[in-house]
PDB file of N, CA and C in Angstrom:
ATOM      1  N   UNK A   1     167.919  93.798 130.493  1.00  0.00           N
ATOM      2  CA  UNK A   1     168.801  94.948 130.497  1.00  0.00           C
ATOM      3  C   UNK A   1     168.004  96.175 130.082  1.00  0.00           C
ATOM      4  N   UNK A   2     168.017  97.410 130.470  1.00  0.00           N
ATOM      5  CA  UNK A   2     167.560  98.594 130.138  1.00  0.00           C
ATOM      6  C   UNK A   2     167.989  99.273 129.462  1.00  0.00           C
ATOM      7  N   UNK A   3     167.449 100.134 128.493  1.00  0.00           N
ATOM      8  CA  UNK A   3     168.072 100.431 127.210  1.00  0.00           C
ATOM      9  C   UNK A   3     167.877 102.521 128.021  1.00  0.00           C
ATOM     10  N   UNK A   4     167.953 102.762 129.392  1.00  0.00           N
ATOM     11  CA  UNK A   4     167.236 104.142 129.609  1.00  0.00           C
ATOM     12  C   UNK A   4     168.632 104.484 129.833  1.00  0.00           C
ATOM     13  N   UNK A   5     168.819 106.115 129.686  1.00  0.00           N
ATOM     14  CA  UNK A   5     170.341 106.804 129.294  1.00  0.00           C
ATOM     15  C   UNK A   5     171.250 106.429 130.959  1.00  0.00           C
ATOM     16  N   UNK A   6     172.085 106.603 130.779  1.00  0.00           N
ATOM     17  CA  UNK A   6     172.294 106.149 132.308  1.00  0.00           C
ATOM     18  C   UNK A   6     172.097 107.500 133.230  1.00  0.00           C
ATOM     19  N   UNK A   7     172.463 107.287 134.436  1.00  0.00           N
ATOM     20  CA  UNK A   7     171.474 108.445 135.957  1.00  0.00           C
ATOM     21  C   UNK A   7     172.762 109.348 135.996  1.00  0.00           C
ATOM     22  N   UNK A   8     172.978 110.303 135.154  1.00  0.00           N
ATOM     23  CA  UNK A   8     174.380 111.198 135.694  1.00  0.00           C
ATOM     24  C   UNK A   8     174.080 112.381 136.376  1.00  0.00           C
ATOM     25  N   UNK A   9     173.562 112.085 137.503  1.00  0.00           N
ATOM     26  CA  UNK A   9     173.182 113.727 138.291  1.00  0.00           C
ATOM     27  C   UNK A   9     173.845 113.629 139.369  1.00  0.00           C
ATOM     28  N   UNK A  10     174.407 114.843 139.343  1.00  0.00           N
ATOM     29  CA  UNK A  10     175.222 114.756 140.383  1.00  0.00           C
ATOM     30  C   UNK A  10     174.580 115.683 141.740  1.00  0.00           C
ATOM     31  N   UNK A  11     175.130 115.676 143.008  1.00  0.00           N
ATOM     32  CA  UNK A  11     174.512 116.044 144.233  1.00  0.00           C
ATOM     33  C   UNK A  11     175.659 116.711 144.615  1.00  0.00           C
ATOM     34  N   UNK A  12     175.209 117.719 145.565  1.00  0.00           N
ATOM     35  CA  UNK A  12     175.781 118.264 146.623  1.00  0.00           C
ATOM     36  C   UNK A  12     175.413 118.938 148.134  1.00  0.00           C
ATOM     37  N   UNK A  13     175.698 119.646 149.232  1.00  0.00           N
ATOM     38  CA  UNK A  13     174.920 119.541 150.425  1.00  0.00           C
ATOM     39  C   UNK A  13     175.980 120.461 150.898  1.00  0.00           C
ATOM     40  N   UNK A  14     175.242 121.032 151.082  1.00  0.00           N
ATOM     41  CA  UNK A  14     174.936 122.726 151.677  1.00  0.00           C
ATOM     42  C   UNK A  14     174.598 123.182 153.222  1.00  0.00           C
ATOM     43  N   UNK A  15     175.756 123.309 154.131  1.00  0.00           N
ATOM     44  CA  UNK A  15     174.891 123.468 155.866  1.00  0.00           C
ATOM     45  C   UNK A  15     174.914 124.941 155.794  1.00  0.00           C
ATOM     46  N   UNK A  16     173.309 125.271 156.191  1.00  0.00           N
ATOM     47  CA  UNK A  16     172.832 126.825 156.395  1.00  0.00           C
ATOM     48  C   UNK A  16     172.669 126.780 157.755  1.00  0.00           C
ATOM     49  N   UNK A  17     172.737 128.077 158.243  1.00  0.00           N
ATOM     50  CA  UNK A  17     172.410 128.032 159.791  1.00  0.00           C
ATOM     51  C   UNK A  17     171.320 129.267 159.540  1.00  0.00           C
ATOM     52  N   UNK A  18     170.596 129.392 160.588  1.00  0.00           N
ATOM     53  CA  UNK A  18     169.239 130.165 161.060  1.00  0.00           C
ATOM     54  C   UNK A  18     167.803 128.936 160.991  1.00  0.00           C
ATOM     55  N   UNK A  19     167.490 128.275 160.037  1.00  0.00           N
ATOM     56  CA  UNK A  19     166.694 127.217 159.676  1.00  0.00           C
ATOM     57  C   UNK A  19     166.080 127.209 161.370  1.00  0.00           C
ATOM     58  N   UNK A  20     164.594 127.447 161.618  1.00  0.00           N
ATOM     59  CA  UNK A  20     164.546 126.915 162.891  1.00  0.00           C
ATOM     60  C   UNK A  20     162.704 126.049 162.431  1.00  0.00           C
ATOM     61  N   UNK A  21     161.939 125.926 161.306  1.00  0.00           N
ATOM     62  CA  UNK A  21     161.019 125.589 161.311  1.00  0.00           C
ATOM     63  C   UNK A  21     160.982 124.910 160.024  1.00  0.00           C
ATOM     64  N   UNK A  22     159.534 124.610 159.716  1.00  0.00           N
ATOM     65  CA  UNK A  22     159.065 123.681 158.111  1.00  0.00           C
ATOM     66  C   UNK A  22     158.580 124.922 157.603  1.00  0.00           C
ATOM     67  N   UNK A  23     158.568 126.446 157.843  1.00  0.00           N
ATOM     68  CA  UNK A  23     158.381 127.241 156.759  1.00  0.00           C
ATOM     69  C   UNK A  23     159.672 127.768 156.344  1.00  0.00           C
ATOM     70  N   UNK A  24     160.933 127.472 156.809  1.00  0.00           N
ATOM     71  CA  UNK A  24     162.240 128.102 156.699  1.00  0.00           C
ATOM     72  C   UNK A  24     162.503 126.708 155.423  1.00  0.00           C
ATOM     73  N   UNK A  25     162.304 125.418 155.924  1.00  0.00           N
ATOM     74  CA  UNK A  25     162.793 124.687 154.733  1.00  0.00           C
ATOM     75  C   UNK A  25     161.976 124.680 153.701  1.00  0.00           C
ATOM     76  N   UNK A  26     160.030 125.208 153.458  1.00  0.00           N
ATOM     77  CA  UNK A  26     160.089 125.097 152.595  1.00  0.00           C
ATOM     78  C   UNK A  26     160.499 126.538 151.610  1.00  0.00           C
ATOM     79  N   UNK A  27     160.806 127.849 152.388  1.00  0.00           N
ATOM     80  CA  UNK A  27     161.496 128.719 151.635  1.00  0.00           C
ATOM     81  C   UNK A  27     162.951 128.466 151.075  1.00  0.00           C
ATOM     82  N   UNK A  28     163.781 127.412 151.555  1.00  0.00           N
ATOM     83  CA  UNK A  28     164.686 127.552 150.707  1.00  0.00           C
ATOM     84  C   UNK A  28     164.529 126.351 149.615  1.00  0.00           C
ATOM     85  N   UNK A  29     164.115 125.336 150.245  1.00  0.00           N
ATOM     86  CA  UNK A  29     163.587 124.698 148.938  1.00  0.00           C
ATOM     87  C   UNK A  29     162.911 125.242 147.916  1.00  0.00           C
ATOM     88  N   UNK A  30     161.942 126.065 148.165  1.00  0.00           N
ATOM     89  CA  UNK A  30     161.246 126.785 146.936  1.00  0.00           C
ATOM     90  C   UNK A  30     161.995 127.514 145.768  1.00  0.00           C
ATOM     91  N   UNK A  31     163.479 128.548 146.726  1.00  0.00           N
ATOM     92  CA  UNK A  31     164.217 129.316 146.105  1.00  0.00           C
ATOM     93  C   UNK A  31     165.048 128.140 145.214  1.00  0.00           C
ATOM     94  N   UNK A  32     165.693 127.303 146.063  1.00  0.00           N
ATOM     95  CA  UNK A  32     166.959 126.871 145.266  1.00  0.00           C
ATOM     96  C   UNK A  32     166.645 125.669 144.484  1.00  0.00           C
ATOM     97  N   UNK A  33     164.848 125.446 144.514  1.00  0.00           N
ATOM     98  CA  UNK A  33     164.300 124.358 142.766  1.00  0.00           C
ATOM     99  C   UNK A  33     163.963 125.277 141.503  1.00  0.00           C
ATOM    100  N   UNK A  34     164.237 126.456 142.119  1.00  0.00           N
ATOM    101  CA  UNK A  34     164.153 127.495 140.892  1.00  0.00           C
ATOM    102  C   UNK A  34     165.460 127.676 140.137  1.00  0.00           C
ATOM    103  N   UNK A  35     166.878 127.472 140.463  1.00  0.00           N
ATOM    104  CA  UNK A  35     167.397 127.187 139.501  1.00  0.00           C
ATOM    105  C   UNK A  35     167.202 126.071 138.752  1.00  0.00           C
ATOM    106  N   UNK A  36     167.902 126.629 137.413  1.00  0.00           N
ATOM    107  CA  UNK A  36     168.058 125.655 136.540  1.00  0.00           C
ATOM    108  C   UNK A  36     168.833 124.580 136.273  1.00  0.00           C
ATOM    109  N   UNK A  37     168.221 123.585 135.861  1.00  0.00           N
ATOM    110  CA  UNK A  37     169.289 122.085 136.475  1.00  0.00           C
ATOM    111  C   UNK A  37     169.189 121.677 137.811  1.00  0.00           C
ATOM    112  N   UNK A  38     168.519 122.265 138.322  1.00  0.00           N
ATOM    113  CA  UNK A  38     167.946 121.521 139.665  1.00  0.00           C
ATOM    114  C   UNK A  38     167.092 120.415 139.521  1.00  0.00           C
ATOM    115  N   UNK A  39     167.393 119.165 139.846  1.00  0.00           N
ATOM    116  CA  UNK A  39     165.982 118.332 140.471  1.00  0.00           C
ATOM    117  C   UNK A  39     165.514 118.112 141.233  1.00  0.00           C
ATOM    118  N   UNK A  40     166.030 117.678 142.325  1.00  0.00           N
ATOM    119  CA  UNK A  40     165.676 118.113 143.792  1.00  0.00           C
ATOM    120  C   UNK A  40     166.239 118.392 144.469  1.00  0.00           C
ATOM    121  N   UNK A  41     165.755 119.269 145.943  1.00  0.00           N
ATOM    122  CA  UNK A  41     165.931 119.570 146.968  1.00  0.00           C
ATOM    123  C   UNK A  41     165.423 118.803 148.065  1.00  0.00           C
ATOM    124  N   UNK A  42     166.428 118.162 149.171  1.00  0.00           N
ATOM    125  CA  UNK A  42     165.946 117.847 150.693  1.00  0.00           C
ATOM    126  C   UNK A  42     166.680 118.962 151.725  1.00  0.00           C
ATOM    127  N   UNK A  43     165.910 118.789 152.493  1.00  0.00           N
ATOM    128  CA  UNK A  43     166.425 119.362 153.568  1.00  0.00           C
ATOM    129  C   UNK A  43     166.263 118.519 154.969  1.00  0.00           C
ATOM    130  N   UNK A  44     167.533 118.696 155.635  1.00  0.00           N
ATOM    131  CA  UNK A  44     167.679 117.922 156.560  1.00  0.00           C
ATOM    132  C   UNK A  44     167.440 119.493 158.188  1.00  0.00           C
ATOM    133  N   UNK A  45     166.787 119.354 158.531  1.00  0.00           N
ATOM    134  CA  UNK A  45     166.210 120.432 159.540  1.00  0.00           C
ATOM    135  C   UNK A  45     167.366 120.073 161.095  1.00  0.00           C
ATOM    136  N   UNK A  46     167.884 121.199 161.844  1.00  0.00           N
ATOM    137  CA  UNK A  46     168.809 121.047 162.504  1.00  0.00           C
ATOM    138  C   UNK A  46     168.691 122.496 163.347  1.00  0.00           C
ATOM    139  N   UNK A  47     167.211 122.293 163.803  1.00  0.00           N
ATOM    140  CA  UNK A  47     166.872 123.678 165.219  1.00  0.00           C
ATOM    141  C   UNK A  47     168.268 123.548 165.998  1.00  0.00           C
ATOM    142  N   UNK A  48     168.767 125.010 165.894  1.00  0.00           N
ATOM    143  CA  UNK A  48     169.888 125.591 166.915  1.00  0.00           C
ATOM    144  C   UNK A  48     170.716 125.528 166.376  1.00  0.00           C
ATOM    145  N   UNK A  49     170.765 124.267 165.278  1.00  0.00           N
ATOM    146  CA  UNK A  49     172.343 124.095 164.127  1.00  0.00           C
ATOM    147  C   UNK A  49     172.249 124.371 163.033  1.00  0.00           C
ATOM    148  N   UNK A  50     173.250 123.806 162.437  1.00  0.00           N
ATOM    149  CA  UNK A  50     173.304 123.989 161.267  1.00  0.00           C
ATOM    150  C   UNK A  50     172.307 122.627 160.278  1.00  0.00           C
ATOM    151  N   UNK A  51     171.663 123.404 159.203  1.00  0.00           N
ATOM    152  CA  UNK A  51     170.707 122.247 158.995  1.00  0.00           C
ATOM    153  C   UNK A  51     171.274 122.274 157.347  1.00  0.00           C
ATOM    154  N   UNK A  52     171.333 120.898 156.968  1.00  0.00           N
ATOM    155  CA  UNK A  52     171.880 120.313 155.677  1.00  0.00           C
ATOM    156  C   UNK A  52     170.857 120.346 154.626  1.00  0.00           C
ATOM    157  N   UNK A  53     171.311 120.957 152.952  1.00  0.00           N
ATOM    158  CA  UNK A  53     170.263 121.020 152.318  1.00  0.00           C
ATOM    159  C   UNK A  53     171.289 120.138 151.111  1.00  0.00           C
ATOM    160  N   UNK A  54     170.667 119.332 150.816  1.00  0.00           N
ATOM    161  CA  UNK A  54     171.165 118.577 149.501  1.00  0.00           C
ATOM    162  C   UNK A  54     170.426 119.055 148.569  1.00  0.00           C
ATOM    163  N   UNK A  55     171.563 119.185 147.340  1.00  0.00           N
ATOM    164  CA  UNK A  55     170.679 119.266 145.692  1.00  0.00           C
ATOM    165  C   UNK A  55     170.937 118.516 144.859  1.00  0.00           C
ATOM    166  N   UNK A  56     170.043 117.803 144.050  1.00  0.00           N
ATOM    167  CA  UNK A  56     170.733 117.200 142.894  1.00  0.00           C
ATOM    168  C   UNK A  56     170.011 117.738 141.936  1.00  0.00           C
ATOM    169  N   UNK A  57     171.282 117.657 141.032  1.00  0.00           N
ATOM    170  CA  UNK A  57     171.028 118.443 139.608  1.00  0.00           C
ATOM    171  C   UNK A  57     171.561 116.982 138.597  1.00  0.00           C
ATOM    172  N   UNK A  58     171.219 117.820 137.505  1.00  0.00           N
ATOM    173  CA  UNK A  58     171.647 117.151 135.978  1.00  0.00           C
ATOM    174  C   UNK A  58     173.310 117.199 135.803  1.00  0.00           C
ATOM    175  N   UNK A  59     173.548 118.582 136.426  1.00  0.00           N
ATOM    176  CA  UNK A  59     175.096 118.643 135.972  1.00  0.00           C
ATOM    177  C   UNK A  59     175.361 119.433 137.615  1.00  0.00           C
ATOM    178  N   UNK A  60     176.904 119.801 138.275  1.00  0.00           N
ATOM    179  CA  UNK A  60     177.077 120.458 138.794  1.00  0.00           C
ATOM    180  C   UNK A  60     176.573 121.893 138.909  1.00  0.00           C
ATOM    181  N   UNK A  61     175.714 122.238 140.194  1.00  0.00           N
ATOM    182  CA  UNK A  61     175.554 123.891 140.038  1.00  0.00           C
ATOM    183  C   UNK A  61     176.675 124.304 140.825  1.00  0.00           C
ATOM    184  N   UNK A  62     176.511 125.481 140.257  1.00  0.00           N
ATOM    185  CA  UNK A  62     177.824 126.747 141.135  1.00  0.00           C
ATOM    186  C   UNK A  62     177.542 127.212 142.137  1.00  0.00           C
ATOM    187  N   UNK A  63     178.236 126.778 143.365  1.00  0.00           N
ATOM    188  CA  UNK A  63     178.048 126.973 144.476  1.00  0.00           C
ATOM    189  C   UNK A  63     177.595 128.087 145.091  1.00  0.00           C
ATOM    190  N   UNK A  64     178.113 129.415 143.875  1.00  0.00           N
ATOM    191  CA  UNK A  64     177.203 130.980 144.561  1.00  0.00           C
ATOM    192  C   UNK A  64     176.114 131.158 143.953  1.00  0.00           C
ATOM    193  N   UNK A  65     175.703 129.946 143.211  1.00  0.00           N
ATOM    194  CA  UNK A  65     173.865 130.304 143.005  1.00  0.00           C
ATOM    195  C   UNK A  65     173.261 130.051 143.750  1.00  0.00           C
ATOM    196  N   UNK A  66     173.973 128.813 144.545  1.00  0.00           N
ATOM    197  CA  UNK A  66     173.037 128.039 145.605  1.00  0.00           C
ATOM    198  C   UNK A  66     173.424 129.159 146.988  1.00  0.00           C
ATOM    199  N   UNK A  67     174.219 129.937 146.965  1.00  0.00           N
ATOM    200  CA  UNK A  67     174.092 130.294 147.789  1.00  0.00           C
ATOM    201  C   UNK A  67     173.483 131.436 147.990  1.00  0.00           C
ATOM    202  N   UNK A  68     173.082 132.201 146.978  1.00  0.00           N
ATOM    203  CA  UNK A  68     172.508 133.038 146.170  1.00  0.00           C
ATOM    204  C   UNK A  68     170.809 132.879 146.695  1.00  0.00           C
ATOM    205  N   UNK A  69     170.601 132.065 146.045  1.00  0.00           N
ATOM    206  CA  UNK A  69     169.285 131.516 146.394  1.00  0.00           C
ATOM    207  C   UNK A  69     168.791 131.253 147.175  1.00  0.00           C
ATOM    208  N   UNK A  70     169.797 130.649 148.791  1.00  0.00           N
ATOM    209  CA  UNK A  70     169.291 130.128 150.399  1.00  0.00           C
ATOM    210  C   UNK A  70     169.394 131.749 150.481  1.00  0.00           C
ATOM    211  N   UNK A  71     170.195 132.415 150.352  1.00  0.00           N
ATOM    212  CA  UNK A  71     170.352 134.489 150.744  1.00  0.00           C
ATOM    213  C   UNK A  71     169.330 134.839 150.778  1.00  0.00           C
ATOM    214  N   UNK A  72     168.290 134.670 149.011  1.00  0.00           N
ATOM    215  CA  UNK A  72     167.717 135.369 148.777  1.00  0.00           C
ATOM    216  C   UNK A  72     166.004 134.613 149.810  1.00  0.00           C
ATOM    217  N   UNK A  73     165.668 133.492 150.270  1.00  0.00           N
ATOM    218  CA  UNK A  73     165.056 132.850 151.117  1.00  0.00           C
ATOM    219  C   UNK A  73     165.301 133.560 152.656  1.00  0.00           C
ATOM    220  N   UNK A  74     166.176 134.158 152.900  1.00  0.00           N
ATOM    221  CA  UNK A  74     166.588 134.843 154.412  1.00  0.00           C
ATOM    222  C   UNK A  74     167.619 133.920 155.088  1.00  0.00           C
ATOM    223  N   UNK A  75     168.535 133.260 154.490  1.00  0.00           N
ATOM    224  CA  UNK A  75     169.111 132.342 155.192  1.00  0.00           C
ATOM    225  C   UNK A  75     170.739 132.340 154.775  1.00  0.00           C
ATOM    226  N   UNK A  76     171.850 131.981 155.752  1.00  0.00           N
ATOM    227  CA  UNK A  76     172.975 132.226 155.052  1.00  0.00           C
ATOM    228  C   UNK A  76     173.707 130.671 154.926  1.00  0.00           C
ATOM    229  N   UNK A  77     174.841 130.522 154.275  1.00  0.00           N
ATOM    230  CA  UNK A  77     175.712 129.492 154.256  1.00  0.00           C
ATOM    231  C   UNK A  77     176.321 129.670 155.705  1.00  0.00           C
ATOM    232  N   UNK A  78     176.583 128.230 156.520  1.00  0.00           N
ATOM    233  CA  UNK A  78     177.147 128.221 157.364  1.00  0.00           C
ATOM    234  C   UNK A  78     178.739 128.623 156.959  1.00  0.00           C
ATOM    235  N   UNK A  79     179.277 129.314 158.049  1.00  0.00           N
ATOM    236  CA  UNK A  79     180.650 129.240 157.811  1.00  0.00           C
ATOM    237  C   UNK A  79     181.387 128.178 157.490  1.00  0.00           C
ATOM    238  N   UNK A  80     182.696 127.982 156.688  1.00  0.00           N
ATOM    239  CA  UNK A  80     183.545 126.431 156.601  1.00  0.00           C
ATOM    240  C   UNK A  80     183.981 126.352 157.746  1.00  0.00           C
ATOM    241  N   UNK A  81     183.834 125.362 158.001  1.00  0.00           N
ATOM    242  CA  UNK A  81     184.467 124.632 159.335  1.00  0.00           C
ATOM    243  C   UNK A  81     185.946 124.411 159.143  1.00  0.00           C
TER     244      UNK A  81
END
């Protein structure tokens, strides 16, 4: 049995549209591991669409940092569907 704290990070996933290359994902990855409580960033790449960026953090982030942060990279939140 393991005595290590248990894994409470929670995730969430984010579709941006414009994304058309590997320098677009690694600018928003760069921006949005700069908040705090971030651990990682993937990005799921989606030329012409909308391309999915998951984060997991320690605790929930607030959705207008993250969106804050793909903005400030050149990129917007896709509209809600």
């Amino acid at each position: 049995m393991s005595t290590n704290t248990p894994d409470t990070s929670a995730s969430a996933s984010y579709l941006v549209d414009g994304m058309t290359c590997g320098h677009c994902v690694a600018s928003v990855t760069e921006e949005v591991a700069e908040i705090d409580g971030v651990q990682g960033v993937s990005v799921d790449l989606n030329v012409g669409g909308s391309s999915t960026v998951t984060v997991v953090s320690a605790q929930p982030i607030a959705a207008e940092l993250i969106d804050a942060a793909i903005t400030e990279a050149g990129y917007q939140l896709a509209p809600s569907r």
